[in-house]
C-alpha atoms as a PDB file:
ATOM      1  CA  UNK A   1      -4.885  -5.273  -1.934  1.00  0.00           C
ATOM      2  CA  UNK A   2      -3.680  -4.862   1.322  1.00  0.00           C
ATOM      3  CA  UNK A   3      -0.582  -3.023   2.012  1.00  0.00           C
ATOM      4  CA  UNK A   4       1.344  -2.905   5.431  1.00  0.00           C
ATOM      5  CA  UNK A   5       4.632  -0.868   6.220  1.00  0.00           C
ATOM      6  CA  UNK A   6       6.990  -3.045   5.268  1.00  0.00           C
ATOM      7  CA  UNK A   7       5.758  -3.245   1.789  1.00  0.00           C
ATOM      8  CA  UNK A   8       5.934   0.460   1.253  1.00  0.00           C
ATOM      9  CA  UNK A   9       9.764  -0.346  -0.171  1.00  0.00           C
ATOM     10  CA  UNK A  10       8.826  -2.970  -3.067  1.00  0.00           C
ATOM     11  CA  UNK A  11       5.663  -1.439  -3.719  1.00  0.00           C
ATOM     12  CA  UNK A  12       7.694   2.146  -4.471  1.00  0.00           C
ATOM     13  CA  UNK A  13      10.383  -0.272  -6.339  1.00  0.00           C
ATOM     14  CA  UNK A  14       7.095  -1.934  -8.727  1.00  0.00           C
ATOM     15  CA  UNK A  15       5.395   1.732  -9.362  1.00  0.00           C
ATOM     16  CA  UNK A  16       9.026   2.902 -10.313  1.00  0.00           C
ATOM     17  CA  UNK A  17       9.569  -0.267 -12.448  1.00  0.00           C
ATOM     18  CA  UNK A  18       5.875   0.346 -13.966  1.00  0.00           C
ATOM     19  CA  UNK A  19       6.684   3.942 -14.577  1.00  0.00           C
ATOM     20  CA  UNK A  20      10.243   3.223 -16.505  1.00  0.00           C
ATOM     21  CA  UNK A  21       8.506   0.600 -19.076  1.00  0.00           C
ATOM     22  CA  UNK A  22       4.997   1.280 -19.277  1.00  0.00           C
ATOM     23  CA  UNK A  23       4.645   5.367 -17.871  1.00  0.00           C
ATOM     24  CA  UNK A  24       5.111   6.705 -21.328  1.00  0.00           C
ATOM     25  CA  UNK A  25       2.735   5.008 -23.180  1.00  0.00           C
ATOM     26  CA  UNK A  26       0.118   4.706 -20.818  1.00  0.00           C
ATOM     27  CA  UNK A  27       0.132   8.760 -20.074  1.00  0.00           C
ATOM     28  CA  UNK A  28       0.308   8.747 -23.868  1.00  0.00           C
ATOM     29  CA  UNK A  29      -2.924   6.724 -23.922  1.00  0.00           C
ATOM     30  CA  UNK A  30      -4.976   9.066 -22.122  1.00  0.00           C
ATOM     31  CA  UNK A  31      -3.941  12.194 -23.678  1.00  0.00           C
ATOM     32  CA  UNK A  32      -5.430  10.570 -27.010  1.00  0.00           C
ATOM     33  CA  UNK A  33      -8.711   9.554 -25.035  1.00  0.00           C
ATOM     34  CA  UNK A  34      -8.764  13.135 -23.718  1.00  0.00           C
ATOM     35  CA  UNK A  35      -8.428  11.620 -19.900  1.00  0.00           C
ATOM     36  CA  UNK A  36      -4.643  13.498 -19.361  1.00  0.00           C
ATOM     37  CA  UNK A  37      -6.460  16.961 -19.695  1.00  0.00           C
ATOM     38  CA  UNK A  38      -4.306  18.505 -16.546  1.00  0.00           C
ATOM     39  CA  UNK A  39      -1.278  19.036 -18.227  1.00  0.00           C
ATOM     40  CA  UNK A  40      -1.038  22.044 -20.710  1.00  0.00           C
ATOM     41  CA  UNK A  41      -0.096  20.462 -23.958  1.00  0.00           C
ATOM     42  CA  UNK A  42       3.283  21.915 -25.148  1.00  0.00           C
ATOM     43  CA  UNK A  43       4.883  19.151 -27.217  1.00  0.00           C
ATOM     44  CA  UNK A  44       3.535  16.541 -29.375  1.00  0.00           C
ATOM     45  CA  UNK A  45       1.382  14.098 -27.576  1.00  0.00           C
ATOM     46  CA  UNK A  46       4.124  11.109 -27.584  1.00  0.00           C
ATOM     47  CA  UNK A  47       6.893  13.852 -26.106  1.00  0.00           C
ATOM     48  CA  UNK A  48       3.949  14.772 -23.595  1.00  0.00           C
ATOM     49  CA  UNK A  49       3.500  11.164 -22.175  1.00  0.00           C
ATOM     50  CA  UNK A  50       7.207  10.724 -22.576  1.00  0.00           C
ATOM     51  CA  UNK A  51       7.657  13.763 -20.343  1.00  0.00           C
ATOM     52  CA  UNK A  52       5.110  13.097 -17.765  1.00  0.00           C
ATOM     53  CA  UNK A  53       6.444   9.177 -17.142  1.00  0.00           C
ATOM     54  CA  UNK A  54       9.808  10.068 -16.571  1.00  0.00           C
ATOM     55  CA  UNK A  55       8.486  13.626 -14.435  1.00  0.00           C
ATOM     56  CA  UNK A  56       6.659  10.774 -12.368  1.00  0.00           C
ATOM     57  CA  UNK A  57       9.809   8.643 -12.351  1.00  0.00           C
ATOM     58  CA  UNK A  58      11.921  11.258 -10.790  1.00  0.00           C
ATOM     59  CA  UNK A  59       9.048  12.491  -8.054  1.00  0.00           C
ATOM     60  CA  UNK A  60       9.215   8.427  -7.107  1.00  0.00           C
ATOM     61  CA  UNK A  61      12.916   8.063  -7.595  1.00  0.00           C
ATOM     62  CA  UNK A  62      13.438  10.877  -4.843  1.00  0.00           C
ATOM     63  CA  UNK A  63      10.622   9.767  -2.614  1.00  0.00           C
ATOM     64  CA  UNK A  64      10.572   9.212   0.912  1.00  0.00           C
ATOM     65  CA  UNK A  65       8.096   6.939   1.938  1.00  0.00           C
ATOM     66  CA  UNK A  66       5.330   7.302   4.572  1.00  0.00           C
ATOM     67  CA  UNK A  67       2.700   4.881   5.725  1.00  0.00           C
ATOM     68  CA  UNK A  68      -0.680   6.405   7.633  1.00  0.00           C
ATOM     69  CA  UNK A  69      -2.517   4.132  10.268  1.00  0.00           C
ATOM     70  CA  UNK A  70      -6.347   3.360   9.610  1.00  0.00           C
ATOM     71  CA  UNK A  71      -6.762   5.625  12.580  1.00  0.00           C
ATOM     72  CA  UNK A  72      -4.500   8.438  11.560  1.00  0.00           C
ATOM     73  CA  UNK A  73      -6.377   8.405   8.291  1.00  0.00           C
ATOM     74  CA  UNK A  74      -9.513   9.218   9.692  1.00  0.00           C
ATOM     75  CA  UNK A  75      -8.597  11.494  11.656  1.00  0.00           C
ATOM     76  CA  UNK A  76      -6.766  13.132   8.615  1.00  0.00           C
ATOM     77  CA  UNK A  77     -10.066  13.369   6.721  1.00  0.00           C
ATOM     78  CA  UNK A  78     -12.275  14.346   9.724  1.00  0.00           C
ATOM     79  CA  UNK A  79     -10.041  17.546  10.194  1.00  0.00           C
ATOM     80  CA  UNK A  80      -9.312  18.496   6.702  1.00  0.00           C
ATOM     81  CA  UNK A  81     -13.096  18.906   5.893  1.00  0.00           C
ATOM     82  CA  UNK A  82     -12.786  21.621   8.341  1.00  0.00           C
ATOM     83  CA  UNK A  83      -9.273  22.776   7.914  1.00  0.00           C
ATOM     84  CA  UNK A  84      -9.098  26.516   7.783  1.00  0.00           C
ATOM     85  CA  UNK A  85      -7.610  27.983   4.587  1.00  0.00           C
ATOM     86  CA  UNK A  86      -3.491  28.679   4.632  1.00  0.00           C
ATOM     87  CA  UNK A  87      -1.114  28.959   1.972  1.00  0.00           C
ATOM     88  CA  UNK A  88       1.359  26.052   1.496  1.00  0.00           C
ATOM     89  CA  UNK A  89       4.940  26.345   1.609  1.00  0.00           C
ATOM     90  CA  UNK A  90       7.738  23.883   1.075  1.00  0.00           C
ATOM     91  CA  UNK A  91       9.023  23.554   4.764  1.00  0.00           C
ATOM     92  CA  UNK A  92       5.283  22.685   5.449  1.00  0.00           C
ATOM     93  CA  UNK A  93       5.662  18.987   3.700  1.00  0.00           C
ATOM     94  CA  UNK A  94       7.016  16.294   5.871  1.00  0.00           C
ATOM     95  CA  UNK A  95       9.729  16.128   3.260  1.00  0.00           C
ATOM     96  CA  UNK A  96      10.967  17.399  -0.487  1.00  0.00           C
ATOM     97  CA  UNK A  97       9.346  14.501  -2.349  1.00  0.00           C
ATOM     98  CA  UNK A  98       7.095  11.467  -0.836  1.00  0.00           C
ATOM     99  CA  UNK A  99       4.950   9.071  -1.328  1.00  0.00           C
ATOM    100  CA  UNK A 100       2.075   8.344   1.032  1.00  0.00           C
ATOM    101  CA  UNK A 101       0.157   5.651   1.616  1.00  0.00           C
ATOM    102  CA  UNK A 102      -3.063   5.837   3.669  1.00  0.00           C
ATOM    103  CA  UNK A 103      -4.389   2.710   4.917  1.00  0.00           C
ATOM    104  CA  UNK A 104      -8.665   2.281   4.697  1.00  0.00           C
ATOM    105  CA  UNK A 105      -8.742   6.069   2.669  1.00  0.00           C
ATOM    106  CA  UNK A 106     -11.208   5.069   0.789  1.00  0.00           C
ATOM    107  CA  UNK A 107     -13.352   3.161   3.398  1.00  0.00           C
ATOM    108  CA  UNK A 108     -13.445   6.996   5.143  1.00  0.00           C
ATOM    109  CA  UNK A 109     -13.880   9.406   1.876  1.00  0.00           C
ATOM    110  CA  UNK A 110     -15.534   6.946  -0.476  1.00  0.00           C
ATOM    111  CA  UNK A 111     -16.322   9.524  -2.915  1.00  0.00           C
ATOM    112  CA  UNK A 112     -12.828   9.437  -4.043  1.00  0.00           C
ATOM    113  CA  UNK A 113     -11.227   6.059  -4.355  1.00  0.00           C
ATOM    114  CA  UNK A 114      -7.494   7.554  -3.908  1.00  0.00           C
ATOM    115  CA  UNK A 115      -5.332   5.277  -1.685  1.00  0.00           C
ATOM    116  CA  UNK A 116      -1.949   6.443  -2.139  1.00  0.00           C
ATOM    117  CA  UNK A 117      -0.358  10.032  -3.255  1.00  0.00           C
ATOM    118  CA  UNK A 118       2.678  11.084  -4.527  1.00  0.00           C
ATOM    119  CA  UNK A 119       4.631  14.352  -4.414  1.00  0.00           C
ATOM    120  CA  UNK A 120       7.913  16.896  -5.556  1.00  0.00           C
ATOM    121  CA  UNK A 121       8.657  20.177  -6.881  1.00  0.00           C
ATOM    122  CA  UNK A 122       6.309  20.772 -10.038  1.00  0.00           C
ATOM    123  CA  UNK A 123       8.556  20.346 -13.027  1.00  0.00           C
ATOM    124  CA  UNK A 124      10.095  23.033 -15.340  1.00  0.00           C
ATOM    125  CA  UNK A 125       7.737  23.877 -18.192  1.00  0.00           C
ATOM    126  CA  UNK A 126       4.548  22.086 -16.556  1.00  0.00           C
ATOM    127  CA  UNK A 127       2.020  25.636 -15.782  1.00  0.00           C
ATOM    128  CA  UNK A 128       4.933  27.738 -14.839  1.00  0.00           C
ATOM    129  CA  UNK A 129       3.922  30.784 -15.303  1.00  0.00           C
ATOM    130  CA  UNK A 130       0.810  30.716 -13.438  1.00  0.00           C
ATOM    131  CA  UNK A 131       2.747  28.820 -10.451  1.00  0.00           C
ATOM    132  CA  UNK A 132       4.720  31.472 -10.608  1.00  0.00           C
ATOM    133  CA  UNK A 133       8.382  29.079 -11.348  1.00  0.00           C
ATOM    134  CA  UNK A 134       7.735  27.401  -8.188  1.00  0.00           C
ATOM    135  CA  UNK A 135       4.318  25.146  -6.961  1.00  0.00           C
ATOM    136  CA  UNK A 136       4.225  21.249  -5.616  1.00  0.00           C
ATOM    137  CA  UNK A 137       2.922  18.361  -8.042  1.00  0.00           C
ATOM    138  CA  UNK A 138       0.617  15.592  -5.968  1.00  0.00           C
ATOM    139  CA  UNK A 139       0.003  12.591  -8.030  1.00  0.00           C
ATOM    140  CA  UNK A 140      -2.979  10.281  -6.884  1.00  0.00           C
ATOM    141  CA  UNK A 141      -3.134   6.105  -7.057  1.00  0.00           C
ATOM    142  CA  UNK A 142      -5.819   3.902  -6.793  1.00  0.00           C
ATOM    143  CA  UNK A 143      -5.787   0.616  -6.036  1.00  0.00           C
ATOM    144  CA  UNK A 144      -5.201  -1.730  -9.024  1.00  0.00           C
ATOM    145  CA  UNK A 145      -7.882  -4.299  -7.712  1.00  0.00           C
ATOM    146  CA  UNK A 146     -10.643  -1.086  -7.282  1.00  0.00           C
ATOM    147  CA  UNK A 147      -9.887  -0.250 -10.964  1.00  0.00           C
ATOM    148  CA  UNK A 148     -10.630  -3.535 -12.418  1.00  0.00           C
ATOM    149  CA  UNK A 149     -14.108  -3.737 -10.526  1.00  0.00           C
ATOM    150  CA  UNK A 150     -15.297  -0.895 -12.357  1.00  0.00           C
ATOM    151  CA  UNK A 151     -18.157  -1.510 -14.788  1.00  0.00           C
ATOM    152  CA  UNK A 152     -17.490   0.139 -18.172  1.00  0.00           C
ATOM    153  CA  UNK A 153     -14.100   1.166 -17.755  1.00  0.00           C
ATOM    154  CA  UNK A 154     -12.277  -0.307 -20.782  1.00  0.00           C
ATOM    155  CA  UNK A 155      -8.597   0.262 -20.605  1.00  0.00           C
ATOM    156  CA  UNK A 156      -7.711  -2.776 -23.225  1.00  0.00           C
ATOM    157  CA  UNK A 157      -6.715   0.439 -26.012  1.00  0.00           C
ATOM    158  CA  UNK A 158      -3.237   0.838 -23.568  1.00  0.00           C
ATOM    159  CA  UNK A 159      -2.017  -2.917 -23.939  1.00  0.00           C
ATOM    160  CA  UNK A 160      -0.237  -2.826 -21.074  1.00  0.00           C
ATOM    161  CA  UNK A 161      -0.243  -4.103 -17.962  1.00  0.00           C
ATOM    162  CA  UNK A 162      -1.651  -2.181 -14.846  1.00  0.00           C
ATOM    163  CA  UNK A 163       0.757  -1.511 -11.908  1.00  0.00           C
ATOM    164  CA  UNK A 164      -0.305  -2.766  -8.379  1.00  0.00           C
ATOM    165  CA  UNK A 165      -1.864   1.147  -8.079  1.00  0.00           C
ATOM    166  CA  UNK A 166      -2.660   2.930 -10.890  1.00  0.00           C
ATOM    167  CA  UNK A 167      -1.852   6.556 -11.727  1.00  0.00           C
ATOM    168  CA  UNK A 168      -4.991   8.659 -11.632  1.00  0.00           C
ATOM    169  CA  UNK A 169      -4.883  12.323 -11.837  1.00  0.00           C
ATOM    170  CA  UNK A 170      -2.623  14.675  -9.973  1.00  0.00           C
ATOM    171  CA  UNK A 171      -3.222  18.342  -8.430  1.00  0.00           C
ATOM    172  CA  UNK A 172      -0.754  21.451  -9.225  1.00  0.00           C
ATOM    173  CA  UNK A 173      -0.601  24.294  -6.349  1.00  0.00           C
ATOM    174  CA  UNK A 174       1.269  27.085  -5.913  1.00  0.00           C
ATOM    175  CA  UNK A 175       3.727  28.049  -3.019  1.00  0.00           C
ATOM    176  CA  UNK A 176       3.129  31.289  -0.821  1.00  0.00           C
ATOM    177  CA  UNK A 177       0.708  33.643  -0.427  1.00  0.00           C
ATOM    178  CA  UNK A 178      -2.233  34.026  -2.790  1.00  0.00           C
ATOM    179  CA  UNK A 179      -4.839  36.743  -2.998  1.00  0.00           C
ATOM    180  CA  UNK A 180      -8.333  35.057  -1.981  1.00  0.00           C
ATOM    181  CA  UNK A 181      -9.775  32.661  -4.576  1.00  0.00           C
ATOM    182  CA  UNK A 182      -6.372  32.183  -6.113  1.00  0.00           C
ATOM    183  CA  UNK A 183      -5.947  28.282  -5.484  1.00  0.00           C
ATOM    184  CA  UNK A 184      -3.367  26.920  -8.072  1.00  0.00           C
ATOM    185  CA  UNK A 185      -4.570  23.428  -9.600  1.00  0.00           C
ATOM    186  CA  UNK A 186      -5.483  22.146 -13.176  1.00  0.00           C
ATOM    187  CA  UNK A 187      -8.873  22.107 -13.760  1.00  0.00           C
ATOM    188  CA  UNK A 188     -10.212  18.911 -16.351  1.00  0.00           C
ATOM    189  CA  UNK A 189     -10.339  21.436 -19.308  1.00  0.00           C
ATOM    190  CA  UNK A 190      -6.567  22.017 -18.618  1.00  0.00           C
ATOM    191  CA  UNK A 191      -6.362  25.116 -17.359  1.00  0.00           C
ATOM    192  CA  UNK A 192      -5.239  26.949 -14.383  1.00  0.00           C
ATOM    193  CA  UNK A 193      -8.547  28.003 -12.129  1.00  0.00           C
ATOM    194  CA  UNK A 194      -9.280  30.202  -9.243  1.00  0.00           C
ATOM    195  CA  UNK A 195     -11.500  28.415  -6.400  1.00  0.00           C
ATOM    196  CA  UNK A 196     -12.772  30.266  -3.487  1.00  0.00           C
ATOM    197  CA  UNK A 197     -10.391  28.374  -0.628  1.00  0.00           C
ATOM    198  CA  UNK A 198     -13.074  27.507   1.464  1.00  0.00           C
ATOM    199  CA  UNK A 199     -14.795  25.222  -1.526  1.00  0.00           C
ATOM    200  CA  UNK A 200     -11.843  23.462  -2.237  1.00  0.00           C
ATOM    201  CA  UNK A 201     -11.321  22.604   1.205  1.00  0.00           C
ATOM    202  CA  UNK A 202     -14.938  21.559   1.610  1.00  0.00           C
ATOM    203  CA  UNK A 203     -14.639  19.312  -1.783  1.00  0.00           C
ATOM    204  CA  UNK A 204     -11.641  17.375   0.790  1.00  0.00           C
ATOM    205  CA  UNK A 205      -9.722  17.172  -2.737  1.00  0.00           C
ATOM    206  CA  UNK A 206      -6.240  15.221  -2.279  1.00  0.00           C
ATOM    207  CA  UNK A 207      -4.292  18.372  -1.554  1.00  0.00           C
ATOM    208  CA  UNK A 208      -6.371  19.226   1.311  1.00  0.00           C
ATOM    209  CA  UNK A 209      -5.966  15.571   3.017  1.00  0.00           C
ATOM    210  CA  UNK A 210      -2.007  15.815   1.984  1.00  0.00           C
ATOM    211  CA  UNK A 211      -1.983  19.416   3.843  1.00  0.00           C
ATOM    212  CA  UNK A 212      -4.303  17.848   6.771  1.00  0.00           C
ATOM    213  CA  UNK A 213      -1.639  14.800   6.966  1.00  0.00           C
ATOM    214  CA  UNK A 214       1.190  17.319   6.727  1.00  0.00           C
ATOM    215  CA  UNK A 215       0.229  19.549   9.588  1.00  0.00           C
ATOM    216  CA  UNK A 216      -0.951  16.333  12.038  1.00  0.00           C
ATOM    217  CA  UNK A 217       2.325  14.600  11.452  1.00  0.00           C
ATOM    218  CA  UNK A 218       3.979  17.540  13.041  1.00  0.00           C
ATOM    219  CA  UNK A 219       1.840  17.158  16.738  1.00  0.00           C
ATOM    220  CA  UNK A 220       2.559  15.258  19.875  1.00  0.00           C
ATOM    221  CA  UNK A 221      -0.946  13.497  18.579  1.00  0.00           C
ATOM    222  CA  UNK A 222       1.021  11.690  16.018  1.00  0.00           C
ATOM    223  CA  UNK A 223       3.389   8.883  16.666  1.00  0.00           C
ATOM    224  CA  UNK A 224       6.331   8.195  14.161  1.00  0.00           C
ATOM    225  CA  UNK A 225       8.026   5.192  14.069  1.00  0.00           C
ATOM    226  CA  UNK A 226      10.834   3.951  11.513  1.00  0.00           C
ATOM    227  CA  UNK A 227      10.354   0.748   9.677  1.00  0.00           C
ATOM    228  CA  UNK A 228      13.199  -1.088   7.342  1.00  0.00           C
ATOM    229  CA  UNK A 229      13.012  -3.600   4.835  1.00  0.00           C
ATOM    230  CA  UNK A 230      13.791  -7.042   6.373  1.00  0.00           C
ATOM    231  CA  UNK A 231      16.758  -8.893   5.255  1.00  0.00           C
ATOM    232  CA  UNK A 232      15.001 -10.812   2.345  1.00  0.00           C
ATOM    233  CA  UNK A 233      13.091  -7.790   1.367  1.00  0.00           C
ATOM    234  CA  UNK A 234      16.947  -5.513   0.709  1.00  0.00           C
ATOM    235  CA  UNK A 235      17.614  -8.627  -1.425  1.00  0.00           C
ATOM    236  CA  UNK A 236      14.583  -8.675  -3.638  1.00  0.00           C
ATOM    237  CA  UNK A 237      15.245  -4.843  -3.911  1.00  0.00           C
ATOM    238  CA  UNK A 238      18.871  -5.625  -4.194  1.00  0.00           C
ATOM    239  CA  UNK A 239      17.719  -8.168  -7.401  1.00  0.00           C
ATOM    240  CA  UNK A 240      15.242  -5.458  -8.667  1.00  0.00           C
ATOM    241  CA  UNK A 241      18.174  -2.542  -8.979  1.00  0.00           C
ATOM    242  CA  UNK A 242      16.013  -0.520  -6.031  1.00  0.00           C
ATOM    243  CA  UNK A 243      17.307   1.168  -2.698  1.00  0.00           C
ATOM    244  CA  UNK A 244      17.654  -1.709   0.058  1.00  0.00           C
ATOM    245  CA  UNK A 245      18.413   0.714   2.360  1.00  0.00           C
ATOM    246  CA  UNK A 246      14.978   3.197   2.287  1.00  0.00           C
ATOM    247  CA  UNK A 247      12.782   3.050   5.492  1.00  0.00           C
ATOM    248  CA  UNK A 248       9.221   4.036   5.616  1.00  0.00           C
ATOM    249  CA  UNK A 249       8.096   6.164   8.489  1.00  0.00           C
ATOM    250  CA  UNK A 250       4.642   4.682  10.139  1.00  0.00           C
ATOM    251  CA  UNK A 251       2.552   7.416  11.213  1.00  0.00           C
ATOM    252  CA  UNK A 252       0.302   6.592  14.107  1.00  0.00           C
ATOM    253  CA  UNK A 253      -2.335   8.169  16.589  1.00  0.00           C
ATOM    254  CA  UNK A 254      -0.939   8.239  20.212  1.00  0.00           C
ATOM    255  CA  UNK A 255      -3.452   7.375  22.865  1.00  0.00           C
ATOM    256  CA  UNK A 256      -5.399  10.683  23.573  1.00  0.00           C
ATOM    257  CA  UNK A 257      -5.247  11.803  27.648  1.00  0.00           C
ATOM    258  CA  UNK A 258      -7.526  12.180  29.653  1.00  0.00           C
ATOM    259  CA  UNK A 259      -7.913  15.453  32.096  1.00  0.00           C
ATOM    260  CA  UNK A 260      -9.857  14.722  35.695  1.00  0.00           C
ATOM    261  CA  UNK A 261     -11.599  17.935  35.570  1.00  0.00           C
ATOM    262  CA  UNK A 262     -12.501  20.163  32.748  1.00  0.00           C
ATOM    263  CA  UNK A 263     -10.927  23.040  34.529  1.00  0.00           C
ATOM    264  CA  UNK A 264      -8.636  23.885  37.114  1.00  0.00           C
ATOM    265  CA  UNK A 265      -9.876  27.526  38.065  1.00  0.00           C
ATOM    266  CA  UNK A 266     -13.985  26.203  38.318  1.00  0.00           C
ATOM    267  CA  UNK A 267     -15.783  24.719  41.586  1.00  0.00           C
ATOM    268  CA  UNK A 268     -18.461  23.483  40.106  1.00  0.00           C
ATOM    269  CA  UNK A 269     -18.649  19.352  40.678  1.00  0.00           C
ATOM    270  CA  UNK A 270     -19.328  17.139  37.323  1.00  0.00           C
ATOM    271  CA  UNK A 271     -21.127  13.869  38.275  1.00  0.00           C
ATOM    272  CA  UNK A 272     -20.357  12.602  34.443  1.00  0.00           C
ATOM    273  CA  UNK A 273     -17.645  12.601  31.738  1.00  0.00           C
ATOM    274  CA  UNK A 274     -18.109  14.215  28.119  1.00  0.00           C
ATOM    275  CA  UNK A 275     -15.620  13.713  25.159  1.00  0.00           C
ATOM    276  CA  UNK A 276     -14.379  17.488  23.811  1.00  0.00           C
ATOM    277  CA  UNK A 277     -15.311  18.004  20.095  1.00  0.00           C
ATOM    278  CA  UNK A 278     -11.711  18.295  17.852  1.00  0.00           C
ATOM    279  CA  UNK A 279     -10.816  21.352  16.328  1.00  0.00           C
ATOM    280  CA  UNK A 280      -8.298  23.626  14.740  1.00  0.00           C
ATOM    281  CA  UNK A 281      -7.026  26.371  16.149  1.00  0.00           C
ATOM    282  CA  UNK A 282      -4.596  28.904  14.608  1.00  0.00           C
ATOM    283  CA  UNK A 283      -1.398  29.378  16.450  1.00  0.00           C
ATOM    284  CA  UNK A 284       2.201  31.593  15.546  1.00  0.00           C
ATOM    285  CA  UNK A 285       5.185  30.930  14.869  1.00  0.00           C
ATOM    286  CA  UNK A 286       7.384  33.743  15.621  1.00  0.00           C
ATOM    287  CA  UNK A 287      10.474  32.100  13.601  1.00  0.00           C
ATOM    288  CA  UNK A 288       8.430  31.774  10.344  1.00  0.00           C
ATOM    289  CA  UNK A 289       6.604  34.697  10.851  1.00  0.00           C
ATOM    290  CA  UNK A 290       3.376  33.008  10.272  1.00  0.00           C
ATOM    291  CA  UNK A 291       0.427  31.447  11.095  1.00  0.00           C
ATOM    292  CA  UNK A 292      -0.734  27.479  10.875  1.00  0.00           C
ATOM    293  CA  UNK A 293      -3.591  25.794  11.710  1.00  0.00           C
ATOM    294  CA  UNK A 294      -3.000  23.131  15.025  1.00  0.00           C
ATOM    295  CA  UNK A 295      -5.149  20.637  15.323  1.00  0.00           C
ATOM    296  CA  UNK A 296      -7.139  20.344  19.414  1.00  0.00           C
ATOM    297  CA  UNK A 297      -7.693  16.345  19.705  1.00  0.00           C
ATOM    298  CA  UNK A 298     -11.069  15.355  21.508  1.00  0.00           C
ATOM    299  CA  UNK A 299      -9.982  14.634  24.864  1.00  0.00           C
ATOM    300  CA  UNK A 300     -12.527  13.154  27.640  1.00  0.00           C
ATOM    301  CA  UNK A 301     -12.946  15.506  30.195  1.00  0.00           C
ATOM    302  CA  UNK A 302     -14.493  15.188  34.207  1.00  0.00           C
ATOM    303  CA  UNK A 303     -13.766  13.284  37.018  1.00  0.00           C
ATOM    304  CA  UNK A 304     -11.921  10.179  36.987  1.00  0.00           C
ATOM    305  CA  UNK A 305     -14.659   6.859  37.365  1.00  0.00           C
ATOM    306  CA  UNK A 306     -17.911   8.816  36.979  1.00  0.00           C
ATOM    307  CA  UNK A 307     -20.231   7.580  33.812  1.00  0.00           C
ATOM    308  CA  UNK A 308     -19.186   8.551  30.419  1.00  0.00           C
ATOM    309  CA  UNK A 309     -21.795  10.462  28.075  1.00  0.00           C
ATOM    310  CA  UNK A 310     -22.382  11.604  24.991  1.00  0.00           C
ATOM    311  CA  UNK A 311     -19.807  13.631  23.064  1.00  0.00           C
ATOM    312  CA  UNK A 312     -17.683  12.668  19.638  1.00  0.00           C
ATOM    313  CA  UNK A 313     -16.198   9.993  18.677  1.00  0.00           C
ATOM    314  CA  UNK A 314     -13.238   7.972  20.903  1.00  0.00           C
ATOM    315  CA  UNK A 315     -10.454   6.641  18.835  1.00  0.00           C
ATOM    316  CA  UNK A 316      -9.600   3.109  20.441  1.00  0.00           C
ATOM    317  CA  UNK A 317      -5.768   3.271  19.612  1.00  0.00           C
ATOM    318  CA  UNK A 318      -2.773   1.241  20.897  1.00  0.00           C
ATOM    319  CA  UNK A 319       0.633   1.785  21.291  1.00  0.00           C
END
């Protein structure tokens, strides 16, 4: 299924639709099958999937909506598998709840078919002692169409229909400052666990490419344009009882410069061009009194005409 910009709207309208009518007894489903083992079981298990649909409602209800370009998305994946470790906080999201979807994800990180995530505040009662009251909730969907080509997944016990993406999992982390090895998120026994931060960035787990996307959507390497629904869109929202007014933010890779020699201070003649490896670097910001991780773009470097060789990867962009 392919999704462009403009469908962010209607496809937020059908998941919120889906989630209303079906959320509770599908979440209800796989806590009996043992799949919903992320949430810590306070209720009875009809009161748990009852909670969770209309938690999920509310995250969607609330969401702003953000759509990542094939080329972003790589990018996004390339530098979160070598994303230094920082602690999230709530100004760091590109807003309060969203949902996100990355165009080719899978193609680039095919070890997890996620496509499109999710986010808000992690809701009263869910873990919160070990969040500490406070901690973000990242739901993951996979494409509908990826779901039914799986061999041996039987999901005829839910009798209900599947959504065009389909919930599947979610991540709990805590706000602020942790002590090393702290990392906040439900493990698939249901309980709260404590991974070293370098291995869960080097698993590339959702959270990692959310906090990746998060940071890069803040640099002058990221474009962001505004898209709203055209005028027979708003009236199929209109019909469906859904915002007609929401726009979806299109998040794009600028065209990287160029620089005609590697360095102003050197004498040294180049005969060639090279292409910079990309990188983070950590840089501080005196009004938050902390530190965050900005990412260095490959850039092509020497004179201006002369032969281009090796050196990473060039991102063929356009404006």
């Amino acid at each position: 299924m392919t999704i462009r910009p403009q469908d962010l709207p209607e496809l937020r309208a059908e998941l919120l639709t889906w989630q209303q009518q079906h959320g509770a007894r599908y979440f209800t489903s796989c806590l009996r099958a043992g799949a919903q083992t992320s949430y810590q079981p306070l209720l009875t298990t009809a009161e748990e999937g009852d909670q969770l649909a209309r938690a999920e409602a509310a995250r969607l209800a609330e969401a702003e909506l953000f759509w990542v370009s094939p080329e972003m998305t790589e990018l996004t994946v390339a530098a979160a598998r070598s994303m230094p470790a920082w602690s999230l906080e709530p100004e760091d999201l590109p807003a309060p709840s969203g949902l996100i979807y990355f165009d080719g994800l899978p193609t680039v990180r095919p070890e997890f078919p996620t496509t499109a995530m999710a986010w808000g505040p992690c809701p009263p009662g869910m873990a919160t002692q070990a969040l500490k009251n406070t901690g973000l909730w990242l739901s993951c969907y996979v494409d509908r169409d990826w779901v039914e080509a799986q061999e041996g997944l039987d999901l005829s016990h839910m009798r209900i229909p599947l959504g065009p993406l389909v919930y599947d999992g979610e991540s709990i982390a805590a706000y602020g400052e942790r002590e090393t090895g702290d990392v906040a998120f439900m493990s698939d026994a249901g309980r709260i666990v404590e991974v070293d931060d370098q291995t869960f960035i080097n698993k590339c787990s959702s959270l990692v490419v959310l906090k990746s996307a998060s940071l890069l959507m803040r640099q002058e390497l990221a474009a962001a344009n505004t898209i709203e629904p055209d005028r027979a869109t708003r009236k199929r929202l209109r019909r469906q009882g859904a915002d007609e007014d929401v726009r979806t933010r299109v998040i794009e890779l600028r065209r990287p410069k160029t620089t005609a020699n590697p360095s102003g201070e050197s004498s040294r003649e180049y005969h060639h061009r090279w292409i910079t490896r990309g990188h983070w670097r950590q840089q501080w910001y005196p009004a938050r009194q902390l530190h965050r991780p900005v990412w260095i773009a490959p850039h092509i470097k020497g004179p201006e005409g002369a032969p281009l060789i090796g050196g990473e990867k060039v991102y063929a962009l356009k404006r």
